[in-house]
Each structure stands twice: as structure tokens, then as C-alpha cells.
Protein backbone atom coordinates (compact mmCIF):
# COMPACT_ATOMS: atom_id res chain seq x y z
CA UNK A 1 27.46 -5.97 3.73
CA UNK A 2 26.94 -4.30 0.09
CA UNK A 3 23.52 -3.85 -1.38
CA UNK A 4 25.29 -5.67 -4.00
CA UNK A 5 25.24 -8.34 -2.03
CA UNK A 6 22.32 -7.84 -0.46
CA UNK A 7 20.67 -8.71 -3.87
CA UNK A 8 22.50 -11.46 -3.69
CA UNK A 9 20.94 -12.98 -0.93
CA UNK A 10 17.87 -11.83 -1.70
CA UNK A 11 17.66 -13.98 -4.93
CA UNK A 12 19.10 -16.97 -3.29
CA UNK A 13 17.34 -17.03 -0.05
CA UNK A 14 13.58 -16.57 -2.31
CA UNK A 15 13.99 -19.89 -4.36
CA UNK A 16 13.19 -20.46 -7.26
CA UNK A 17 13.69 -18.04 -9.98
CA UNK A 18 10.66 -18.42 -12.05
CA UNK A 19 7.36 -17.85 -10.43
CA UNK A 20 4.81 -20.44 -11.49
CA UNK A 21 1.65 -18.81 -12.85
CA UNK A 22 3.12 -15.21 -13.49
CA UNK A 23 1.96 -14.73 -17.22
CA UNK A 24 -1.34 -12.34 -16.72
CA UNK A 25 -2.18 -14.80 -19.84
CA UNK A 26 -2.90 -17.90 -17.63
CA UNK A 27 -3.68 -16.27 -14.23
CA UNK A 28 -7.83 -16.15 -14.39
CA UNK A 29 -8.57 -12.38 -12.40
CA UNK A 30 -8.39 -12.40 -8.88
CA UNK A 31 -11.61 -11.24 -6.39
CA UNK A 32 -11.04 -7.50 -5.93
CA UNK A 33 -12.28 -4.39 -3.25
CA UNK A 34 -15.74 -3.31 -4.95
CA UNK A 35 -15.12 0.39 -5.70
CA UNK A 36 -17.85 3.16 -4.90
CA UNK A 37 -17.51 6.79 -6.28
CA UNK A 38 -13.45 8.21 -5.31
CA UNK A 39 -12.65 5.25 -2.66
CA UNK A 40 -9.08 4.05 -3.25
CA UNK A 41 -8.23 0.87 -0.88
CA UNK A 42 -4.91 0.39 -0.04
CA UNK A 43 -3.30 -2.90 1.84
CA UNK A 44 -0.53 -2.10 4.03
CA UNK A 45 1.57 -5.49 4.80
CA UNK A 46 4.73 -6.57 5.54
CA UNK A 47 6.86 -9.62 4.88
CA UNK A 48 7.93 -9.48 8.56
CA UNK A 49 6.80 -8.00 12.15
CA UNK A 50 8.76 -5.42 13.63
CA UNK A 51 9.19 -3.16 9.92
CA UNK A 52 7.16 -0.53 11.92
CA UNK A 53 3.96 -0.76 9.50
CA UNK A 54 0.97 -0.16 11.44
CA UNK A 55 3.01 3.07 13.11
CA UNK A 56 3.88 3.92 9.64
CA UNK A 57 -0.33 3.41 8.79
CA UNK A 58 -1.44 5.42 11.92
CA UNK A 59 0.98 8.03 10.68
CA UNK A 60 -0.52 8.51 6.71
CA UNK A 61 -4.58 7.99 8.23
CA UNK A 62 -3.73 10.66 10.61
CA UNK A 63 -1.63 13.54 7.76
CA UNK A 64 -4.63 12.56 5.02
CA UNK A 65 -7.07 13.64 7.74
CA UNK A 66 -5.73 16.61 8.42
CA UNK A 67 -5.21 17.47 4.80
CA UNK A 68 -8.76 17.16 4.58
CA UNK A 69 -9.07 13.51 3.24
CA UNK A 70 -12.00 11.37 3.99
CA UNK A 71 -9.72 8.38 5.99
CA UNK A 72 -10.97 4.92 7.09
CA UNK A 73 -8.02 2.96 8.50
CA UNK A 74 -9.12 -0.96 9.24
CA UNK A 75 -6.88 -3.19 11.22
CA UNK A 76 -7.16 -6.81 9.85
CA UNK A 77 -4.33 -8.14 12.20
CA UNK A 78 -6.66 -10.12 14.04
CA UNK A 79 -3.49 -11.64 16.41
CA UNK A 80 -2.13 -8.50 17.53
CA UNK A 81 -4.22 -5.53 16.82
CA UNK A 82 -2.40 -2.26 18.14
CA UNK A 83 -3.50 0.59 15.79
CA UNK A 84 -6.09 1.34 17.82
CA UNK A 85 -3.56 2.13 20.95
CA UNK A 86 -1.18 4.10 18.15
CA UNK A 87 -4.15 6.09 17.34
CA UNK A 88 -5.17 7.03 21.05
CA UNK A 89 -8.59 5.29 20.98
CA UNK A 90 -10.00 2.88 23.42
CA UNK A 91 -12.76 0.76 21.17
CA UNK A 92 -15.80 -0.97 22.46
CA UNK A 93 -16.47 -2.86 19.69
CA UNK A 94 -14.07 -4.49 16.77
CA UNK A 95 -14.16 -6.94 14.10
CA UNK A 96 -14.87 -9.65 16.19
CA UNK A 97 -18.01 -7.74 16.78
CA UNK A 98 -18.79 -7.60 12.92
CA UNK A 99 -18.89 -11.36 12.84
CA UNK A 100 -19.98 -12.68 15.92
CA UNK A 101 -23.02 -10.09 16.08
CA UNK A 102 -23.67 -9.39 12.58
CA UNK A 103 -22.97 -5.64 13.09
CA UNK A 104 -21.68 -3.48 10.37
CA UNK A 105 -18.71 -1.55 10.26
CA UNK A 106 -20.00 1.69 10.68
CA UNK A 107 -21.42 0.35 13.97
CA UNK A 108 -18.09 -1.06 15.59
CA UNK A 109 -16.06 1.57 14.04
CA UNK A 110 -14.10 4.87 15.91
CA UNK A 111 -13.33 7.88 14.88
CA UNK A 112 -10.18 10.16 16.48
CA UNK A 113 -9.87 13.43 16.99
CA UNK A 114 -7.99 14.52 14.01
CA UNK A 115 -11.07 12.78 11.61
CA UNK A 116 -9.80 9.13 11.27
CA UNK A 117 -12.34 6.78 11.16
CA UNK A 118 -10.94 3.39 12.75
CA UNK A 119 -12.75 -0.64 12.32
CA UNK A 120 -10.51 -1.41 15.39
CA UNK A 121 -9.09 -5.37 15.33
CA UNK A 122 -9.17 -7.60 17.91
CA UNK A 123 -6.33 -8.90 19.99
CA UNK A 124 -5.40 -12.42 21.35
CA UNK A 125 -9.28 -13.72 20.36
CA UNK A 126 -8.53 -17.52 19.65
CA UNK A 127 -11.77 -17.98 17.61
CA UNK A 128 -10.25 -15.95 15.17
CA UNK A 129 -7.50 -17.76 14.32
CA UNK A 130 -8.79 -19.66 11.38
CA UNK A 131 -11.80 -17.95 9.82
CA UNK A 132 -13.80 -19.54 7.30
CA UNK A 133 -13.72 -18.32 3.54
CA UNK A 134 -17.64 -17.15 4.69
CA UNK A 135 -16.26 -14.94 7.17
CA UNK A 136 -13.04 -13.67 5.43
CA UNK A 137 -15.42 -12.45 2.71
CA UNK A 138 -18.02 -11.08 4.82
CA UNK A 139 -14.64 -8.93 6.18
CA UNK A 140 -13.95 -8.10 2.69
CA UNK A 141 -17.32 -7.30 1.79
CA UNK A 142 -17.50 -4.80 4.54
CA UNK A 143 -14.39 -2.46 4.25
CA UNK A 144 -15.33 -2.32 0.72
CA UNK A 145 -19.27 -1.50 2.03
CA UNK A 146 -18.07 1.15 4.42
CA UNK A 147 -15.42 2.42 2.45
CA UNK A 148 -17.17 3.84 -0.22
CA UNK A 149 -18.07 6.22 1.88
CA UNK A 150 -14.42 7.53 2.07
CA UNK A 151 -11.91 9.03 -0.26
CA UNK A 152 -8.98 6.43 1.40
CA UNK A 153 -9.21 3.02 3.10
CA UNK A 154 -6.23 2.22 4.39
CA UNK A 155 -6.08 -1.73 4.94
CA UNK A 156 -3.17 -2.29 8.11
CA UNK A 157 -2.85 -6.29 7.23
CA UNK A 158 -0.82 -8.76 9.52
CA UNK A 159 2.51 -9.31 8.45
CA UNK A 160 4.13 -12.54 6.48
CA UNK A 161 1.13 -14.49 4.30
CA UNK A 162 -1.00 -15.47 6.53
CA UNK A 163 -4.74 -16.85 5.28
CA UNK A 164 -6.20 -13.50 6.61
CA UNK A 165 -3.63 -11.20 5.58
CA UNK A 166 -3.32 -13.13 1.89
CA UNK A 167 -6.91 -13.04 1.48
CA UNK A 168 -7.25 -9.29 1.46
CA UNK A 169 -3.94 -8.91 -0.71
CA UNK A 170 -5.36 -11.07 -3.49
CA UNK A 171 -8.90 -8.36 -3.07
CA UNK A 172 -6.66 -5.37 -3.46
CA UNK A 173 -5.30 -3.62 -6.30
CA UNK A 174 -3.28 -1.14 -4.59
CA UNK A 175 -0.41 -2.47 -2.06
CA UNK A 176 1.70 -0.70 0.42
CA UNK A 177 5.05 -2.81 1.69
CA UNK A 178 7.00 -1.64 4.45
CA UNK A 179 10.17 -3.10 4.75
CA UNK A 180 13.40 -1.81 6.50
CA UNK A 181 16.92 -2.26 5.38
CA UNK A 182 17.19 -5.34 7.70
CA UNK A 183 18.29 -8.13 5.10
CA UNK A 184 15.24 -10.50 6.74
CA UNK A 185 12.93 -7.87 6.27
CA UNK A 186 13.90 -7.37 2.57
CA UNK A 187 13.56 -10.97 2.07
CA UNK A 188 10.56 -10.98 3.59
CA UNK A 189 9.47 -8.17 1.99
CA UNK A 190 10.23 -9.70 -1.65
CA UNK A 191 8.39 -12.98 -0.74
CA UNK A 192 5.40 -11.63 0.22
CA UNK A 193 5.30 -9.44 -2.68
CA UNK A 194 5.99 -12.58 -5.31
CA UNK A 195 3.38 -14.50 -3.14
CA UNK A 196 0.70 -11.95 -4.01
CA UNK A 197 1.39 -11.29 -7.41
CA UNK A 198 1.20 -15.08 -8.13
CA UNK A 199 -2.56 -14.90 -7.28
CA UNK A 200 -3.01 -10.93 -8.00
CA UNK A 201 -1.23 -10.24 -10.94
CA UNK A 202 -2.52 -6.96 -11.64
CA UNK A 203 -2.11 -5.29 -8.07
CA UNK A 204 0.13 -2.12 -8.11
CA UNK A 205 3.33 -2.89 -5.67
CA UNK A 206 4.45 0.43 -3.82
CA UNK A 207 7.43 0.71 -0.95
CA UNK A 208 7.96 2.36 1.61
CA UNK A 209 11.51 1.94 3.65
CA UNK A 210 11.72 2.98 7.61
CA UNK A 211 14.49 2.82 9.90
CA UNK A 212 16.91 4.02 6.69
CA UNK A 213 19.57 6.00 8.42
CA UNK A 214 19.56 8.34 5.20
CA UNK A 215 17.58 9.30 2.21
CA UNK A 216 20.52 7.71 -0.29
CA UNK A 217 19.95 4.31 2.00
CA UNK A 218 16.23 4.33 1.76
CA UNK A 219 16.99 4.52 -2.02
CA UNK A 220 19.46 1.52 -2.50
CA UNK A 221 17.13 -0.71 -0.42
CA UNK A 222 14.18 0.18 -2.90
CA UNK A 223 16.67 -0.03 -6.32
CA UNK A 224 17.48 -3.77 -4.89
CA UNK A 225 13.72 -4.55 -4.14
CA UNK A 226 12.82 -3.24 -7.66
CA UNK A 227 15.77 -4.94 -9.42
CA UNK A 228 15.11 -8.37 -8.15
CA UNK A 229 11.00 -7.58 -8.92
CA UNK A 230 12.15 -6.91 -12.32
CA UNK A 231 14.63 -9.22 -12.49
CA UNK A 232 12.41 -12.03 -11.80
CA UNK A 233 9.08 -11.16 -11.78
CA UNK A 234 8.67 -8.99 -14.89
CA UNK A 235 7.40 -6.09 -12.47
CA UNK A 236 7.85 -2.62 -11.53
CA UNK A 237 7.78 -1.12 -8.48
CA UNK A 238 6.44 2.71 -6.90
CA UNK A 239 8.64 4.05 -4.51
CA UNK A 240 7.06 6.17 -1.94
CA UNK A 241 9.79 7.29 0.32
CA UNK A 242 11.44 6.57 3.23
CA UNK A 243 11.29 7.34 6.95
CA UNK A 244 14.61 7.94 9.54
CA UNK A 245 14.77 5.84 12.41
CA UNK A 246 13.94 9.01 14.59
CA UNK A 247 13.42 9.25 18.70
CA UNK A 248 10.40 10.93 17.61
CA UNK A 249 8.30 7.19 17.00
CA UNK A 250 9.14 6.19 20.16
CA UNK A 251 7.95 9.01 22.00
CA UNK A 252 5.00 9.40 19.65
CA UNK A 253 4.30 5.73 20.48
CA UNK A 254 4.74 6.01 24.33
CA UNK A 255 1.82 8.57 24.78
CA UNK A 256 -0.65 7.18 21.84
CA UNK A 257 -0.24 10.20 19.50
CA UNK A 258 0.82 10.45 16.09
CA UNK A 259 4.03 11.55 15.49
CA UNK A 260 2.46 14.54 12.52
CA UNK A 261 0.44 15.48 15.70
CA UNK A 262 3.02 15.62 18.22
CA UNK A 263 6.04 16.74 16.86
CA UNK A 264 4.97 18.01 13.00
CA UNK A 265 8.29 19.41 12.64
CA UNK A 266 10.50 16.28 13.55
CA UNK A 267 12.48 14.14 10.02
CA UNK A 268 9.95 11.65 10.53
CA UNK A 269 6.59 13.55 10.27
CA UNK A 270 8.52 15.85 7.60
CA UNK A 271 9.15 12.37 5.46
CA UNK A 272 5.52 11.10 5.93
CA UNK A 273 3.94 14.27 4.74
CA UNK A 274 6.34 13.31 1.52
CA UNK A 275 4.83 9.98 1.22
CA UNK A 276 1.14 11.59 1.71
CA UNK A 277 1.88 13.76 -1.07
CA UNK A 278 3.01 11.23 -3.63
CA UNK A 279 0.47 8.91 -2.68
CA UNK A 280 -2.11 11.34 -3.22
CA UNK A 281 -0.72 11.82 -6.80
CA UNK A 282 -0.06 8.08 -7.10
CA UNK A 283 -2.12 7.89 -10.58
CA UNK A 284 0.73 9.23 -12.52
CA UNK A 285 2.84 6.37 -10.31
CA UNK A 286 1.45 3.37 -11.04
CA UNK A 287 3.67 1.20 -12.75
CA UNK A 288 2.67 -1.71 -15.38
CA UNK A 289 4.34 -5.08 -15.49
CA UNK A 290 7.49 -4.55 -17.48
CA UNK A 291 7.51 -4.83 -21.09
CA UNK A 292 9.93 -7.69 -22.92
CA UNK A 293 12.17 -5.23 -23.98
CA UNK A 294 13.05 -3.82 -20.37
CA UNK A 295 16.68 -4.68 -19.86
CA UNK A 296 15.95 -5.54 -16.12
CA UNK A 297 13.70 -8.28 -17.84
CA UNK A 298 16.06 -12.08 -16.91
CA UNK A 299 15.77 -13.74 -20.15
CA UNK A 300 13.05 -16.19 -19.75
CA UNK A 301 11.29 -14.51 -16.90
CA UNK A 302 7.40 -14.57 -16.59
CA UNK A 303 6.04 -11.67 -18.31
């Protein structure tokens, strides 16, 4: 199937051309992370499971670290937390902890080897299934707490829109999508993103592709992610780079280590030392909502 196509699909498959409530004009300012001294919070999501996100998150936490960066990586995907197991810790404590026992962050949190400093999630606890706007703010209120004490807080969100998951995206102003060239996780991808930026207006959109088989792939999937974004929601988006569907994850992900640990050479940990590097330089990045006169701009589009 052509990306041609592709984008295509993509606009019929995500409804509605106009989204309701787009104009910054009429959209009152969304909650946001409270920011201490350098601290730069970033939500990684995904429209879909399966995109490879929180293997992709374990990856960046662990090539900051090592480059010296002040990391805290929290895992919000209170159904099936796993970056604790991608990071090779075994936690006694998690965000269940935080709530239930009133501790703080710093007390249920982890820290690996390499200088990541993990809030582990919990996994499969039913009590958490529905939290209360009390406690999704108290979760909110802590990664910002903790975080200031970082240079990077790296958010790993469930994927889809979820109440948990859409509560910190609407808090953030920087967010990190992971999609893969999979035509359900691009759709997915683009309705999570026009989800978000109906209640967060302002948040800066970033991509990153995995599983592209090359770099020119990787590429096309962005240009039809940013086309349609532009198309129909008056917004630009950053790309950060992609990652090759490489042996190297699997392995990596079979003995708990990161692949920039384990094999620093491989494609992979070559292409996420890429994405470290832009991201680190990501003020010069950061796109604004396009401007009437942008040609991608659909005639009577939101702006």
C-alpha cells in the first residue's frame, strides 16, 4: 500500500475533519507539569500497544544517563507496568504505594545502575483502574515534585486515551509519540495526538517511528503524520528519528538490559543516541501551530 494512500486512510478512518475547539482563541489553558530550575517533562504515549514505546523510553532514560543527564523515568501505565523489568530492577514499592500510603516519590522510587532514577508502576492492581481526579492529581503533583530535582522526566504513559494516560497529556507541554509504520498504529497515533491537542493546545507534538525497515521509511511515515497534522489540525510536528526493527531489542529485552548497554554498537542503539542528541537540542525544534499562510493549512481548518 502507498503512503499516498496511507494518508488516505488516515484522514478517513479519524472522522471528522475539523476538530471542535482547536482555535488557541477559545480553548481556556490547560493544567500543566509545574517546572523547577532545568526540569523538562516529557510524555511518552502511544495511540496503540505493541509500537515498542516503553522499550523505546528505557532506551533514551538509560543513553541521557550515561551522557551525564540527571534522568527520572515514571511509568504511569498503571495496567501493565513493564519498564521496570526493561530496566533490570526488581521494585519494592510503586505508585500504588504513593497513594495508598501517602509516600512520596523519592521514597518508592529506584535507581539502576547506569543512574536512572525509576517511580516503578504497578501491574494488574484492580483498585487502580479508575482513580479519582484527587488521586490523578496527587500523581501529577508528584512527578512534577520529584522532578525538579532532575534535568529530564521522562513520563512512559499507557497507550490509546485512557483517563490516566489523557490526564497527564493535557499536564504536559512536551509529547513524545511512538508509532510504527503499521497503518493502525498511524491511525492511532494521529488520534491520540488530535485528542490531546483538543484539550492541550499548546503542547509540542514530537515522533518517533520504530520498526521502519529504513531511514527513507521512517521518513515517509513522519511526512504523512505531519501532513495530515497540518492538514487538519493547523499543527506542526518535530521529528526525532527513527529506530530499525533490529534482533538487538529482542535480545536486549530477554535479559533486562538496555540495548545502548548491551550492544552500543548495534543500528538500534546507534539510532537512539540520534534521537538523544536532537532531543537534547530540541529548543531550536519546537514547532508553533502553523501560520494561515502555510500551504499545508486545508482551507477552513482550525488555526
Amino acid at each position: 500500500m502507498s503512503f499516498r494512500r496511507l494518508g488516505r486512510n488516515l484522514s478517513d478512518l479519524t472522522g471528522q475533519s475539523r476538530v471542535p475547539g482547536m482555535t488557541t482563541a477559545a480553548t481556556p489553558a490547560p493544567p500543566t507539569f509545574a517546572r523547577s530550575g532545568s526540569a523538562r517533562v516529557i510524555c511518552v504515549t502511544s495511540g496503540k500497544g505493541g509500537t515498542g514505546k516503553s522499550v523505546f523510553t528505557s532506551n533514551l532514560a538509560t543513553e541521557l544517563a550515561l551522557r551525564g543527564t540527571r534522568v527520572l523515568a515514571v511509568d504511569v501505565d498503571l495496567g501493565l507496568a513493564n519498564l521496570h523489568l526493561l530496566l533490570g530492577l526488581t521494585p519494592r514499592r510503586s505508585l500504588y504505594h504513593s497513594l495508598i500510603a501517602n509516600l512520596t516519590f523519592r521514597e518508592v522510587s529506584e535507581r539502576t545502575a547506569c543512574g536512572v532514577t525509576l517511580v516503578p508502576g504497578p501491574s494488574g492492581v484492580a483498585e487502580l483502574a479508575d482513580l479519582s481526579t484527587r488521586d490523578l492529581a496527587h500523581l501529577i503533583s508528584e512527578t512534577a515534585r520529584f522532578g525538579a530535582e532532575f534535568d529530564v522526566v521522562l513520563v512512559d504513559t499507557a497507550a490509546g486515551i485512557s483517563r490516566m494516560t489523557t490526564a497527564f497529556l493535557n499536564a504536559a507541554r512536551e509529547i513524545l509519540v511512538v508509532t510504527t509504520p503499521d497503518l493502525t498504529a498511524m491511525t492511532d497515533a494521529y488520534a491520540t495526538m488530535k485528542s490531546t491537542l483538543r484539550h492541550n493546545p499548546t503542547a509540542v507534538m514530537s515522533v518517533v517511528v520504530n520498526r521502519a525497515r529504513t531511514a527513507h521509511q521512517g521518513w515517509e511515515v513522519f511526512q504523512t503524520l505531519d501532513g495530515i497534522a497540518g492538514r487538519f489540525m493547523a499543527r506542526r510536528l518535530c521529528y526525532l528519528g527513527y529506530l530499525p526493527d533490529d534482533d538487538t531489542i529482542r535480545r536486549s529485552v530477554a535479559v533486562k538490559t538496555p540495548a545502548v548497554l548491551m550492544e552500543p554498537d548495534s543500528a538500534v542503539a546507534l539510532r537512539v543516541r540520534e534521537i538523544a542528541s536532537i532531543l537534547i537540542a530540541a529548543p531550536q525544534h519546537l514547532h508553533p501551530p502553523l501560520s494561515a499562510e502555510d500551504p499545508r493549512v486545508r482551507p477552513g481548518a482550525p488555526r
